[in-house]
N, C-alpha and C. Protein backbone atom coordinates (compact mmCIF):
# COMPACT_ATOMS: atom_id res chain seq x y z
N UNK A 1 11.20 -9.65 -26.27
CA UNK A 1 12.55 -9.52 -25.80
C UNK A 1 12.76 -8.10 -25.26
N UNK A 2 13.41 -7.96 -24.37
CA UNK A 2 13.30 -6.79 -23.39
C UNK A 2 14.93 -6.01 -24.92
N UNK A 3 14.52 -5.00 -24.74
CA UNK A 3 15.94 -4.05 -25.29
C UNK A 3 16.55 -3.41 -24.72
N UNK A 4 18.07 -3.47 -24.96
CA UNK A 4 19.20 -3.13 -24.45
C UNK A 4 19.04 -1.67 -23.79
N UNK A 5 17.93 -0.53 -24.41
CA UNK A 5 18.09 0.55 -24.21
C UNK A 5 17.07 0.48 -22.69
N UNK A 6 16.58 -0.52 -22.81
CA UNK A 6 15.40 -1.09 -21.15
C UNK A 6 16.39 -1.23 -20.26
N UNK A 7 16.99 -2.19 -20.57
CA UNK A 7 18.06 -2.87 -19.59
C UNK A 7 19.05 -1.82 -18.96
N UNK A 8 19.37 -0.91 -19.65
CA UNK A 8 20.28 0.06 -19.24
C UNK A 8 19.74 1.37 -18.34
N UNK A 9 18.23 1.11 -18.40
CA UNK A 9 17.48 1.97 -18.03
C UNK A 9 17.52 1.21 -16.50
N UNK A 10 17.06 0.97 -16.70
CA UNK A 10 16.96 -0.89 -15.45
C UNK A 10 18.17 -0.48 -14.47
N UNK A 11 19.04 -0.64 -15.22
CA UNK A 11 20.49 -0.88 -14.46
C UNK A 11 20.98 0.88 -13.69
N UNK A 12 20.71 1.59 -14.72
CA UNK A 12 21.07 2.80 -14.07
C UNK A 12 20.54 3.27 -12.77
N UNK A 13 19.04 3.42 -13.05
CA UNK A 13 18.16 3.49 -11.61
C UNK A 13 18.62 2.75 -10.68
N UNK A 14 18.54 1.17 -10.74
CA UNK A 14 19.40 0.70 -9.76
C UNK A 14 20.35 1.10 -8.97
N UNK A 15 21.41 1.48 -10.15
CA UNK A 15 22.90 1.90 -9.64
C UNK A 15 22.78 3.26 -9.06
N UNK A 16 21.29 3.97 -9.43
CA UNK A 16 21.66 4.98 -8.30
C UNK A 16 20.88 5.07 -7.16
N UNK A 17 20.00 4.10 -7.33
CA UNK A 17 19.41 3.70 -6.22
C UNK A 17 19.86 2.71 -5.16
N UNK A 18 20.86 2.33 -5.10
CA UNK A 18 22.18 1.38 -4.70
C UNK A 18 22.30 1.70 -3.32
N UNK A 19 22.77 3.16 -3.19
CA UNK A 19 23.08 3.57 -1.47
C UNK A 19 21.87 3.67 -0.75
N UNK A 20 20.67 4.21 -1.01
CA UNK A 20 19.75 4.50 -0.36
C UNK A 20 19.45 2.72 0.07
N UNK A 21 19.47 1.71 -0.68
CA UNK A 21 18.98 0.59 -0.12
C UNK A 21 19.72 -0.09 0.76
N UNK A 22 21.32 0.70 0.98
CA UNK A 22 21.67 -0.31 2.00
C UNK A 22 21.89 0.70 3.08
N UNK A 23 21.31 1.92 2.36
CA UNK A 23 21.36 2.82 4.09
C UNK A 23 20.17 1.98 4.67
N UNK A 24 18.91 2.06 3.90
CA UNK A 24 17.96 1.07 4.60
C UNK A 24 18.03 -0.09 5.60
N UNK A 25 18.98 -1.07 4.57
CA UNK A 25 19.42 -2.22 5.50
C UNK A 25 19.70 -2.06 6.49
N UNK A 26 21.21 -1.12 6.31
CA UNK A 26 22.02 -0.52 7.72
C UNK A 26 20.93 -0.29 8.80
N UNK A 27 20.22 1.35 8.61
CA UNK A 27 19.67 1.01 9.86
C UNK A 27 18.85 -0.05 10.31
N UNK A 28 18.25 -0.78 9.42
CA UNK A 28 17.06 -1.82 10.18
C UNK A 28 17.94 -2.57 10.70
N UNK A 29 19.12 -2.93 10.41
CA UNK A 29 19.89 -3.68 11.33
C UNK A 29 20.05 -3.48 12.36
N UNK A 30 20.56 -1.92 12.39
CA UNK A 30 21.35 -1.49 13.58
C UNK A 30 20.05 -0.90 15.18
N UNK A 31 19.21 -1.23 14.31
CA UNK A 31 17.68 -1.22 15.42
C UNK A 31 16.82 -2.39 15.20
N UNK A 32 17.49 -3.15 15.56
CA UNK A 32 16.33 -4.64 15.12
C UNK A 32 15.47 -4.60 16.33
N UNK A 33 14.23 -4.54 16.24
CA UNK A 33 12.89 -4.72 16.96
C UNK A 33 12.03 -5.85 16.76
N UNK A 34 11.30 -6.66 17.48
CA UNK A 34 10.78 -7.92 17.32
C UNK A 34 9.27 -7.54 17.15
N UNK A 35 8.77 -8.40 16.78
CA UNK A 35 7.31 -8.45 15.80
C UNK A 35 6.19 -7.68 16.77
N UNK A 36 5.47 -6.43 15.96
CA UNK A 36 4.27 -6.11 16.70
C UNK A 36 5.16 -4.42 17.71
N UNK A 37 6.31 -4.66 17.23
CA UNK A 37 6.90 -3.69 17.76
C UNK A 37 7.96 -2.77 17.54
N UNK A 38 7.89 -2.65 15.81
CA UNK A 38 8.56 -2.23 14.77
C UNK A 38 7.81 -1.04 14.90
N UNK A 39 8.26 -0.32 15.92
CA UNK A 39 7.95 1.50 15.54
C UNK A 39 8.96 2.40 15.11
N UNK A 40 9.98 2.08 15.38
CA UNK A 40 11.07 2.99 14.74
C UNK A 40 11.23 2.31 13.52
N UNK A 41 11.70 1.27 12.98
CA UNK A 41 11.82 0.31 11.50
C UNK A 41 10.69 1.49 10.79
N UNK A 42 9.10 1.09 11.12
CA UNK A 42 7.92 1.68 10.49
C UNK A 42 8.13 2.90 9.96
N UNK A 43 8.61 4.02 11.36
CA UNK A 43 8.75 5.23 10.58
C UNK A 43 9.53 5.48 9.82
N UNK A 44 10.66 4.40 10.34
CA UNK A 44 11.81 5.33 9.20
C UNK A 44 11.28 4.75 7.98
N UNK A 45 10.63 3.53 7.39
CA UNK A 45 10.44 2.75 6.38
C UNK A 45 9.19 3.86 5.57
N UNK A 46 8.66 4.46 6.62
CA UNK A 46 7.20 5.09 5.96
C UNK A 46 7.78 6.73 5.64
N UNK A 47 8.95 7.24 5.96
CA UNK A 47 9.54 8.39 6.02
C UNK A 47 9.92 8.58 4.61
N UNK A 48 10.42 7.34 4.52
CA UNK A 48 11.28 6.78 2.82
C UNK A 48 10.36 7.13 1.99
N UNK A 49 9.30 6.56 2.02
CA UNK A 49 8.30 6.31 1.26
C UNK A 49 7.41 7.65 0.93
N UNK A 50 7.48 8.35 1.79
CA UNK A 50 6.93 9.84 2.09
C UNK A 50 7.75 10.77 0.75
N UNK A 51 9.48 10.37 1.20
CA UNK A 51 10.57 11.32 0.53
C UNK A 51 10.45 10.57 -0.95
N UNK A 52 10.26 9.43 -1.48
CA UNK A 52 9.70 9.29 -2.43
C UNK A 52 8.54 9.83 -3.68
N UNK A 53 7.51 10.13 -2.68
CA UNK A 53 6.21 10.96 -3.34
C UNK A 53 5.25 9.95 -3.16
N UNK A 54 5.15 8.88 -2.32
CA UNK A 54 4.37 7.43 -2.34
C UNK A 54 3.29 8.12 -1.34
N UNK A 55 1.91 7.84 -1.36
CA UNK A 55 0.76 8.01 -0.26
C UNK A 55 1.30 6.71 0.88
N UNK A 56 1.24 7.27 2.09
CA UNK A 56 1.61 6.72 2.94
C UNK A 56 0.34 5.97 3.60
N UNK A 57 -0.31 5.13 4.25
CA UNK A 57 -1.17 4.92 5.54
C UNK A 57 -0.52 3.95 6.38
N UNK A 58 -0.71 4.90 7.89
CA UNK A 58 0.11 3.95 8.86
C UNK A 58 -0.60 3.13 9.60
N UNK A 59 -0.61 1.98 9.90
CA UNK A 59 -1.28 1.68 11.02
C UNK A 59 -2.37 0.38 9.88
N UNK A 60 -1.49 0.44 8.97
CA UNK A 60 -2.30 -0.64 8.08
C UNK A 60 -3.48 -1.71 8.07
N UNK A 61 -4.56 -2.19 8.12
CA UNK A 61 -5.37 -3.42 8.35
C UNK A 61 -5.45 -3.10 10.17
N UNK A 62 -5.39 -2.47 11.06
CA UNK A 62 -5.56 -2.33 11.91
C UNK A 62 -3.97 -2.76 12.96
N UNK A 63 -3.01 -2.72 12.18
CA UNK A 63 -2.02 -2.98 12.92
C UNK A 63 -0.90 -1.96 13.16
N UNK A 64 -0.30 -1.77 14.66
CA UNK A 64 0.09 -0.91 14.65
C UNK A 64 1.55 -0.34 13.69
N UNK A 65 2.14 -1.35 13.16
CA UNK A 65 3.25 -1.26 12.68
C UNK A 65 3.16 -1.67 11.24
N UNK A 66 2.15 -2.20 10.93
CA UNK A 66 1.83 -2.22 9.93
C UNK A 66 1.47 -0.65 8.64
N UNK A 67 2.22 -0.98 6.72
CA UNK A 67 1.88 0.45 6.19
C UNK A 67 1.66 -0.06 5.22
N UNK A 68 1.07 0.82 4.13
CA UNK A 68 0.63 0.88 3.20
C UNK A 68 1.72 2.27 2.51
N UNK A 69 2.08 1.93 1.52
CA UNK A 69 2.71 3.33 0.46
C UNK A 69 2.62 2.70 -1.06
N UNK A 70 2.09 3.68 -1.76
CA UNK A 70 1.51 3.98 -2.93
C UNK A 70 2.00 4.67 -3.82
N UNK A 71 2.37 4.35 -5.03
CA UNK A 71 2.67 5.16 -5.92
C UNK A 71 2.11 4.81 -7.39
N UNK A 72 0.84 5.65 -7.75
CA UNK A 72 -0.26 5.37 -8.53
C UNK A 72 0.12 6.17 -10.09
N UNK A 73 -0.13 5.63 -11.06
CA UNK A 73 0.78 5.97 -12.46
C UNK A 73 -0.44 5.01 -13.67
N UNK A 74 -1.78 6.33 -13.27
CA UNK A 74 -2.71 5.55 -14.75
C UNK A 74 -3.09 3.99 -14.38
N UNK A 75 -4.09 3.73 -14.41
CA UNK A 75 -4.52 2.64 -14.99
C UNK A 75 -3.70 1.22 -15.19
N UNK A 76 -4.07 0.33 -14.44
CA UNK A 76 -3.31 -0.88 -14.68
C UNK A 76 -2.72 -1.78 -13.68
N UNK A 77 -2.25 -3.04 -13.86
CA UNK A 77 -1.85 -4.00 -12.61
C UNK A 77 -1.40 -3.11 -11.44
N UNK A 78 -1.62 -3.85 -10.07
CA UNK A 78 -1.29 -3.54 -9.17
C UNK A 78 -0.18 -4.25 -8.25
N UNK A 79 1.09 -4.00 -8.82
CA UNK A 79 2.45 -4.11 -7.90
C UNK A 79 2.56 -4.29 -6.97
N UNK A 80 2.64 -5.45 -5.88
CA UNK A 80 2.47 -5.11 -4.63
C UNK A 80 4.02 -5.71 -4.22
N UNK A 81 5.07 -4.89 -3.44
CA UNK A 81 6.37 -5.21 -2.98
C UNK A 81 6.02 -5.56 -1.55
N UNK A 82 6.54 -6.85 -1.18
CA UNK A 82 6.67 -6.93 0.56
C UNK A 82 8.07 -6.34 1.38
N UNK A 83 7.72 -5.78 2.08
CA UNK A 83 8.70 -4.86 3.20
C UNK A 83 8.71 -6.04 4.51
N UNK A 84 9.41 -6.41 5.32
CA UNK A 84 9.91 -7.16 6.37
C UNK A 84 10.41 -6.52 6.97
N UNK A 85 10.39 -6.08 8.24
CA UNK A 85 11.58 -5.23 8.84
C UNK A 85 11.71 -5.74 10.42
N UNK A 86 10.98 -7.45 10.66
CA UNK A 86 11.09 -7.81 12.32
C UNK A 86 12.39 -8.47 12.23
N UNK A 87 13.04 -8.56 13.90
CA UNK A 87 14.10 -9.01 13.88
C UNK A 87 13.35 -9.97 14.92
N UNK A 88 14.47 -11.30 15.15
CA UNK A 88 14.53 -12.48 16.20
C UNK A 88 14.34 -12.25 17.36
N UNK A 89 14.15 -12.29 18.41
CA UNK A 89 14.57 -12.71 19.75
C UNK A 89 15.61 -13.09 20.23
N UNK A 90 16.98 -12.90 20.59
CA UNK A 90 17.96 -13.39 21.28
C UNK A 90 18.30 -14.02 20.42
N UNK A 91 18.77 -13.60 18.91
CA UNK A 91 19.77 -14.00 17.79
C UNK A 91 21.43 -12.86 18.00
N UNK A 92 20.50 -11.49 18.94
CA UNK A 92 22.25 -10.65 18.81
C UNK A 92 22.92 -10.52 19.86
N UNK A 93 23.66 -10.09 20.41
CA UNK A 93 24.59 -9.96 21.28
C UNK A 93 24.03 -9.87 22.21
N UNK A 94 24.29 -10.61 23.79
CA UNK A 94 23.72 -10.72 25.05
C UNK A 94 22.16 -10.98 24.64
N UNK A 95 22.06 -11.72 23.60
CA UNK A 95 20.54 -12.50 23.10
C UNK A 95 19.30 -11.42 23.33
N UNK A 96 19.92 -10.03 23.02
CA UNK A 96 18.88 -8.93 21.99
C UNK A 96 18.54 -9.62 20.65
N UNK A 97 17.20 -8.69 20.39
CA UNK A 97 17.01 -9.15 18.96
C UNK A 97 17.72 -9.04 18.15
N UNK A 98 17.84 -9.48 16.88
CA UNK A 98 18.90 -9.05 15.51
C UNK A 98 18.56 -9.67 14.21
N UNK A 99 18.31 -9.11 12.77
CA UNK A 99 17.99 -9.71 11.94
C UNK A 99 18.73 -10.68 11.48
N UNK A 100 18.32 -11.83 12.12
CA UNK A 100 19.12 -13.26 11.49
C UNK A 100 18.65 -13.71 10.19
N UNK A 101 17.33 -13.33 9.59
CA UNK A 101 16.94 -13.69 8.63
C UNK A 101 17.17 -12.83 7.42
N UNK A 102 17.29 -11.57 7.41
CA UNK A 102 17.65 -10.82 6.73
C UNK A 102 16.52 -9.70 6.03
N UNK A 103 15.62 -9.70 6.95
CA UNK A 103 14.49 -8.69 6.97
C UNK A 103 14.89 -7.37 6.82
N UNK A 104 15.89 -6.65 7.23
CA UNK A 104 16.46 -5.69 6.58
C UNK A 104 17.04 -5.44 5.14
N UNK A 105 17.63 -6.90 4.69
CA UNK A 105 17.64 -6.79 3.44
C UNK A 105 16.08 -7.00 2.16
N UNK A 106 15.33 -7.40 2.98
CA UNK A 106 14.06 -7.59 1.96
C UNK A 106 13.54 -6.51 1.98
N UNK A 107 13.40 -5.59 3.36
CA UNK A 107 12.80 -4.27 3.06
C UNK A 107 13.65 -3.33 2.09
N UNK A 108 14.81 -3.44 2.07
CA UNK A 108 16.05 -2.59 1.16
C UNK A 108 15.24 -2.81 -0.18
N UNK A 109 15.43 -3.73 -0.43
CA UNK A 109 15.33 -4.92 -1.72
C UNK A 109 13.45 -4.52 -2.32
N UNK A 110 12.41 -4.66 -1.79
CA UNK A 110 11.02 -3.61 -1.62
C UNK A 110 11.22 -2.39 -2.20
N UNK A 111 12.25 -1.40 -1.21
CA UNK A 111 12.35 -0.09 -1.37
C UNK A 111 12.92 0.24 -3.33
N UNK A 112 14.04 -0.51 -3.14
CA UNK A 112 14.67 -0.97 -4.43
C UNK A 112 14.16 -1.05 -5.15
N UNK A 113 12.79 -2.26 -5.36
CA UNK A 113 12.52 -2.20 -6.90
C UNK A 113 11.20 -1.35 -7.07
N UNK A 114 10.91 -0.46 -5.57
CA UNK A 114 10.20 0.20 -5.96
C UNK A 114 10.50 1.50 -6.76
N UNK A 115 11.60 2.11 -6.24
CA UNK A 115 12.51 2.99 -6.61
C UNK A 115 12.70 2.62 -8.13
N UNK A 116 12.83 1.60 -8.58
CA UNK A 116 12.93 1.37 -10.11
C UNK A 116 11.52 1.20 -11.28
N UNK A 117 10.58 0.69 -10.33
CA UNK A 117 9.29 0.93 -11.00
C UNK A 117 9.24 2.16 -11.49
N UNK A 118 8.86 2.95 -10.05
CA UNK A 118 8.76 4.73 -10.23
C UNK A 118 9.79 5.25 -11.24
N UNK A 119 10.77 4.76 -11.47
CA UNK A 119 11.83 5.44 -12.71
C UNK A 119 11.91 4.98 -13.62
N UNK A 120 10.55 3.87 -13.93
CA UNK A 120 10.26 3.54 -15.27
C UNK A 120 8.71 3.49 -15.78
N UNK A 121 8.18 4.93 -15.09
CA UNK A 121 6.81 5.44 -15.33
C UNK A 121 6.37 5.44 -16.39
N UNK A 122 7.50 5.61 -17.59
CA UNK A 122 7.24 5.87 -18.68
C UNK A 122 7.12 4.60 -19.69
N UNK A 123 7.37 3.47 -19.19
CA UNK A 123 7.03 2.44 -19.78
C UNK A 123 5.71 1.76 -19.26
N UNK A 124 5.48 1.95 -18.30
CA UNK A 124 3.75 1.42 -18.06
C UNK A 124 2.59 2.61 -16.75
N UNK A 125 2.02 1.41 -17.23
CA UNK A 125 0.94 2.60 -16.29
C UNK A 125 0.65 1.74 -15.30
N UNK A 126 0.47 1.81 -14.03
CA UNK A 126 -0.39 0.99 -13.03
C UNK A 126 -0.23 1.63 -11.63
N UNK A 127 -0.24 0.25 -10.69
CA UNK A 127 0.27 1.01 -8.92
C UNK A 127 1.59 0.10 -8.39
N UNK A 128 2.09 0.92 -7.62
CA UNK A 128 3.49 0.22 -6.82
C UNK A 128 2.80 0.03 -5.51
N UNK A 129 2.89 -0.77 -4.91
CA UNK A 129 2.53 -0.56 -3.51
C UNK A 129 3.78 -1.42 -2.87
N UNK A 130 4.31 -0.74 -1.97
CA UNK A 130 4.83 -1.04 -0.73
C UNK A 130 3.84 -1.49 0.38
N UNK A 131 3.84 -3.14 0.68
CA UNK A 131 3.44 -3.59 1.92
C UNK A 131 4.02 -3.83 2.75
N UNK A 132 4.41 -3.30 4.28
CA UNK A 132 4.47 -3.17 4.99
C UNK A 132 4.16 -4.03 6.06
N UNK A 133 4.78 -5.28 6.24
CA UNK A 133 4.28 -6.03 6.90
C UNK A 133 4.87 -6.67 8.16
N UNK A 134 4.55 -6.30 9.54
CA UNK A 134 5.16 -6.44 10.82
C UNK A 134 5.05 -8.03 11.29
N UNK A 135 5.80 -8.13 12.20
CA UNK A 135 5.89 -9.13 13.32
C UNK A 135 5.57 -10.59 12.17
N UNK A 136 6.39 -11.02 11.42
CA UNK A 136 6.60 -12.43 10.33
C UNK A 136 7.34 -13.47 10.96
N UNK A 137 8.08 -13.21 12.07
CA UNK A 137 8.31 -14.17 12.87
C UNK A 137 7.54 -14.57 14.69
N UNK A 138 6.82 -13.87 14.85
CA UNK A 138 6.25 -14.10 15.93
C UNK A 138 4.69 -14.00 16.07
N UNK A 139 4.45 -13.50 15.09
CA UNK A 139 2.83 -13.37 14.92
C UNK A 139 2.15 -13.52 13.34
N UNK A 140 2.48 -13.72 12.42
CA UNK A 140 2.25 -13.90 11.50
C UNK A 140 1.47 -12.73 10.83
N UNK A 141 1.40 -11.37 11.05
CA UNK A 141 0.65 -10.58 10.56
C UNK A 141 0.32 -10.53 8.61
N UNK A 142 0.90 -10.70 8.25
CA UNK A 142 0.62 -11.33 7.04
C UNK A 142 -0.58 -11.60 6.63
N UNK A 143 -1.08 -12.90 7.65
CA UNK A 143 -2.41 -13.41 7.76
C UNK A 143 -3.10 -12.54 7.55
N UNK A 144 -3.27 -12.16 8.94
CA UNK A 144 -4.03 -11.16 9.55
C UNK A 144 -4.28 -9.96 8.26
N UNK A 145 -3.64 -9.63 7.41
CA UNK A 145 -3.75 -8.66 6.27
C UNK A 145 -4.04 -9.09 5.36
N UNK A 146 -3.75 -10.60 4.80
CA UNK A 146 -4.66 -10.94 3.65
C UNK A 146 -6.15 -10.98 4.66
N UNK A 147 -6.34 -11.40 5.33
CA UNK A 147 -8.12 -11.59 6.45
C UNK A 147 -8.32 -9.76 5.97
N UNK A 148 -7.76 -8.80 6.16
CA UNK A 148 -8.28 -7.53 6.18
C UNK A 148 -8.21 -7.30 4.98
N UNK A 149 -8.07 -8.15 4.03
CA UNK A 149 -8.15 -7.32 2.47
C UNK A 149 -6.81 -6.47 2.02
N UNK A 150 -5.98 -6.59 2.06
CA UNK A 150 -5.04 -5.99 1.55
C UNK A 150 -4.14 -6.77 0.68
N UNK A 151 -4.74 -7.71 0.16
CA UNK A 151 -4.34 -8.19 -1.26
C UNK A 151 -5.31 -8.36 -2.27
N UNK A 152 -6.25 -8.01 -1.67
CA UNK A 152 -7.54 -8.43 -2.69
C UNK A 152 -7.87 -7.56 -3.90
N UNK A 153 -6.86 -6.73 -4.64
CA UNK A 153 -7.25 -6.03 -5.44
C UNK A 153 -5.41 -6.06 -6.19
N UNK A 154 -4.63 -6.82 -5.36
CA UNK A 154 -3.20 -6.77 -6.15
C UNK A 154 -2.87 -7.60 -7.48
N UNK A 155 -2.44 -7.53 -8.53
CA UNK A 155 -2.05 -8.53 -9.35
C UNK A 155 -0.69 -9.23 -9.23
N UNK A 156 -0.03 -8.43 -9.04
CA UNK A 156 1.27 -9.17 -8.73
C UNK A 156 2.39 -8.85 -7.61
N UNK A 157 2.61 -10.16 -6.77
CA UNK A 157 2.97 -9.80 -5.42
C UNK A 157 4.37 -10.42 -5.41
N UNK A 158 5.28 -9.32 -4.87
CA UNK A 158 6.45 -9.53 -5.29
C UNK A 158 7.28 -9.74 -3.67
N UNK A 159 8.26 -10.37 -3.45
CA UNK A 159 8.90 -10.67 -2.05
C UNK A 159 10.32 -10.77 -2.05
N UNK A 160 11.30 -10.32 -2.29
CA UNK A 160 12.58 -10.26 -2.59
C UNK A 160 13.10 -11.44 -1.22
């Protein structure tokens, strides 16, 4: 049974990790880019991750928008959070792209419980990884990254 003094631990990080995830959202919204072409989403997503203390690699499995960020803590399972950040094709105004699916909120939501892992170092040891994964509606890169190995060493893969 998890204890109250966890839960509150839980909840606090959250709560102050609260704005930073919907500044996230905000901008991925307010720059929705379509698959394979998430270069601004990327940096700002890999910038985060930087101001965090996470090892960054850009350009992941050979893709350009594709990242990798890391935050390694001893020995033990490997965390893997999925990041989304493509928008539609002619879902926004005068049929620009726009996140209709809510890929801005899953990368928030990534950032989020990574932000809460890292502020509960002291209860386990292992890795966080932020995956970084481009173009989910038009190209499936996903694939293409389990084919390059970038799950092959995760234990538990998490997708908000």
């Amino acid at each position: 049974m998890i204890s109250n003094p966890l839960i509150e631990q839980v909840r606090s990080i959250a709560n102050s990790s609260w704005e930073r995830m919907k500044d996230i959202s905000d901008f991925l919204f307010k720059n929705p880019e379509i698959g394979k072409e998430e270069f601004v989403s990327a940096q700002f997503l890999c910038g985060i991750a930087e101001e965090l203390g996470m090892d960054v690699t850009k350009g992941y499995c050979g893709l350009d928008t594709a990242f990798l960020a890391e935050f390694r803590h001893g020995s033990g399972p490997v965390i893997a959070l999925i990041a989304e950040y493509d928008a539609l094709p002619g879902f926004g105004p005068d049929r620009r792209p726009a996140h209709a699916c809510g890929h801005n909120w899953i990368s928030a939501q990534a950032f989020g419980s990574a932000m809460i892992l890292m502020g509960m170092r002291d209860c386990f040891q292992g890795t966080v990884r932020i995956l970084g994964t481009p173009a989910n509606e038009n190209a499936g890169c996903k694939y293409q990254m389990i084919q390059a190995g970038a799950f092959d060493d995760v234990d538990v893969v998490i997708q908000n």
